[in-house]
N, C-alpha and C. Protein backbone atom coordinates (compact mmCIF):
# COMPACT_ATOMS: atom_id res chain seq x y z
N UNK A 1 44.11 -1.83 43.04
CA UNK A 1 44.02 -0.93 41.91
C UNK A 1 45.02 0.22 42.16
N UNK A 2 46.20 0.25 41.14
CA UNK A 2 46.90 1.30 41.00
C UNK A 2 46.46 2.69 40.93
N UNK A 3 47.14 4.13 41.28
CA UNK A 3 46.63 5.54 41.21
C UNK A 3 46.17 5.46 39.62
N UNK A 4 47.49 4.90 38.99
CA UNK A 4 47.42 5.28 37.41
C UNK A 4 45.58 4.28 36.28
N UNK A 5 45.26 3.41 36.99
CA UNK A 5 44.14 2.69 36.72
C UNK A 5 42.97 3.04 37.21
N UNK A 6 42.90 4.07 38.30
CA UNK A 6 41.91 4.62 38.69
C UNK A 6 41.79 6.19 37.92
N UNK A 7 42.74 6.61 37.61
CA UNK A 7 42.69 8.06 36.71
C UNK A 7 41.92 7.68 35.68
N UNK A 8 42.86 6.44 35.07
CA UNK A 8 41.96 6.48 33.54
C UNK A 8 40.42 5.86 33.51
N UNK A 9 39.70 5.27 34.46
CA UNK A 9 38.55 4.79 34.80
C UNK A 9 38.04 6.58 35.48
N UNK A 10 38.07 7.09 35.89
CA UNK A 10 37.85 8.30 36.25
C UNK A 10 37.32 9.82 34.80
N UNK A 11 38.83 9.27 33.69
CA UNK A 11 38.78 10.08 32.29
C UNK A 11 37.92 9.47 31.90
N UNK A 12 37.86 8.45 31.66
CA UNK A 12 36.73 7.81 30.71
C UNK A 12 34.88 8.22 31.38
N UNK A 13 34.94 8.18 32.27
CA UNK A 13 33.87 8.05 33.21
C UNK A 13 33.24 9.86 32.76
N UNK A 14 34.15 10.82 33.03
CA UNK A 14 34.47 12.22 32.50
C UNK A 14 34.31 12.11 31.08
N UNK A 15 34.68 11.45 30.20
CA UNK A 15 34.64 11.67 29.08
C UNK A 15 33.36 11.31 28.21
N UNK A 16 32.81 10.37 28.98
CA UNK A 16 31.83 9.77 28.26
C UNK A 16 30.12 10.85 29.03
N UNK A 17 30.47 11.33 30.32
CA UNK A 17 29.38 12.24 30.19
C UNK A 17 29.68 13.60 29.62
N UNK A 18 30.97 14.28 29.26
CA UNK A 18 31.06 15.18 28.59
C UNK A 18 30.49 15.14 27.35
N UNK A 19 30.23 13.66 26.37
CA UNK A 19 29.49 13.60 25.36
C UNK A 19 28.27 13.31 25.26
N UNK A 20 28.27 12.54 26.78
CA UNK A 20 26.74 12.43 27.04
C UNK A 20 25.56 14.02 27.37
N UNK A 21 26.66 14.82 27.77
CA UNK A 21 26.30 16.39 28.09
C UNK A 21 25.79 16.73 26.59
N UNK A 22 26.79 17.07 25.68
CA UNK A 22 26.64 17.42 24.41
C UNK A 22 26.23 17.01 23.57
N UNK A 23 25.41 15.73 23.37
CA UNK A 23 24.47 15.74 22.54
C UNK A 23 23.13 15.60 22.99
N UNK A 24 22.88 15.60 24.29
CA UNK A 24 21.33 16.22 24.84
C UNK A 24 21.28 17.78 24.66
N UNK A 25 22.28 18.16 24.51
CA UNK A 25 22.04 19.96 24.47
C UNK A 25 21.97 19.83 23.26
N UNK A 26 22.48 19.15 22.25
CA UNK A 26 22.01 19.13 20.79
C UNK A 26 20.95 18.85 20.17
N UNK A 27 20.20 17.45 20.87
CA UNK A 27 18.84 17.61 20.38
C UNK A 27 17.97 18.54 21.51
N UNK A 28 17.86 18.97 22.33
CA UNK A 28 17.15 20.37 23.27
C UNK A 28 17.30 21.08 22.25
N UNK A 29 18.60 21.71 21.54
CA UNK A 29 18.71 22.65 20.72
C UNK A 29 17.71 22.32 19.66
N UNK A 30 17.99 21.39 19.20
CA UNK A 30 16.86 20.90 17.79
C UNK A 30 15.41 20.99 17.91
N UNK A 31 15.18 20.15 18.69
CA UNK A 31 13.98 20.27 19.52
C UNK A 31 13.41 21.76 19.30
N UNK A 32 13.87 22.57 19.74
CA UNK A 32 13.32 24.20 20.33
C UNK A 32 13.24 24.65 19.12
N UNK A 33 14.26 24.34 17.71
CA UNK A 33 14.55 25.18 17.00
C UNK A 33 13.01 24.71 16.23
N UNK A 34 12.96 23.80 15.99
CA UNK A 34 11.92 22.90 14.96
C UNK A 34 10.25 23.30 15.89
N UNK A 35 10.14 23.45 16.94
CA UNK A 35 9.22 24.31 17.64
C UNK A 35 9.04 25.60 17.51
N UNK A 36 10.07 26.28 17.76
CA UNK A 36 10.05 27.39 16.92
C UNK A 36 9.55 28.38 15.34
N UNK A 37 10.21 26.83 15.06
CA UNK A 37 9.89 27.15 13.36
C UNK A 37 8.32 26.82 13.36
N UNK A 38 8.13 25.77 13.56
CA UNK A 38 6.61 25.22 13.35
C UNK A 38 5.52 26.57 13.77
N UNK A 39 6.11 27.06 15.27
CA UNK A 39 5.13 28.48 15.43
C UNK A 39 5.38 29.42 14.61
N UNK A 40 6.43 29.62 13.94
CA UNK A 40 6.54 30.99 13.11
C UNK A 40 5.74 30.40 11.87
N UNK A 41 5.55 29.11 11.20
CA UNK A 41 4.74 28.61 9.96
C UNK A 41 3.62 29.09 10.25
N UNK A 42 3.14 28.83 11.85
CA UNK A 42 1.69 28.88 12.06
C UNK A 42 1.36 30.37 11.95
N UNK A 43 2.13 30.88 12.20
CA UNK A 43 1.77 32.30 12.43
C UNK A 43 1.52 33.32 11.52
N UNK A 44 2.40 32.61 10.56
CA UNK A 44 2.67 33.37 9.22
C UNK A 44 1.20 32.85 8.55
N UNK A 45 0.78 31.46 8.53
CA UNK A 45 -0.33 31.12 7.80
C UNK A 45 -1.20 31.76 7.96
N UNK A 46 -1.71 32.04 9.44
CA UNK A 46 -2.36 32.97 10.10
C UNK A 46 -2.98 34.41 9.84
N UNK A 47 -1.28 34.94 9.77
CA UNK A 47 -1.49 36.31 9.18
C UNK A 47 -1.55 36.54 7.72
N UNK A 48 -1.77 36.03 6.70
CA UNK A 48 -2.17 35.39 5.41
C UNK A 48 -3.55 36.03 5.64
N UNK A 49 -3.97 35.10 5.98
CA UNK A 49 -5.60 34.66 5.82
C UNK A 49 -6.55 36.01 6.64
């Protein structure tokens, strides 16, 4: 295996957890936000009543 065939097995390898990074922080983000919201519904119903 050439230098130049091991770089690009290396980028790819890099590249594919850089997206694998960014869309677990996307649904975490979602996740929290939709938790969030759901406690502020509850809370609000709450203070209603």
């Amino acid at each position: 295996m050439n230098k130049k065939t091991l770089t690009w097995i290396i980028a790819v390898i890099g590249g594919v957890a850089a997206v694998t990074a960014a869309v677990t922080s996307f649904l975490i983000f979602r996740e929290k936000r939709k938790k969030d919201d759901e406690e502020l519904e509850h809370y609000l119903d709450s203070s209603i009543q």
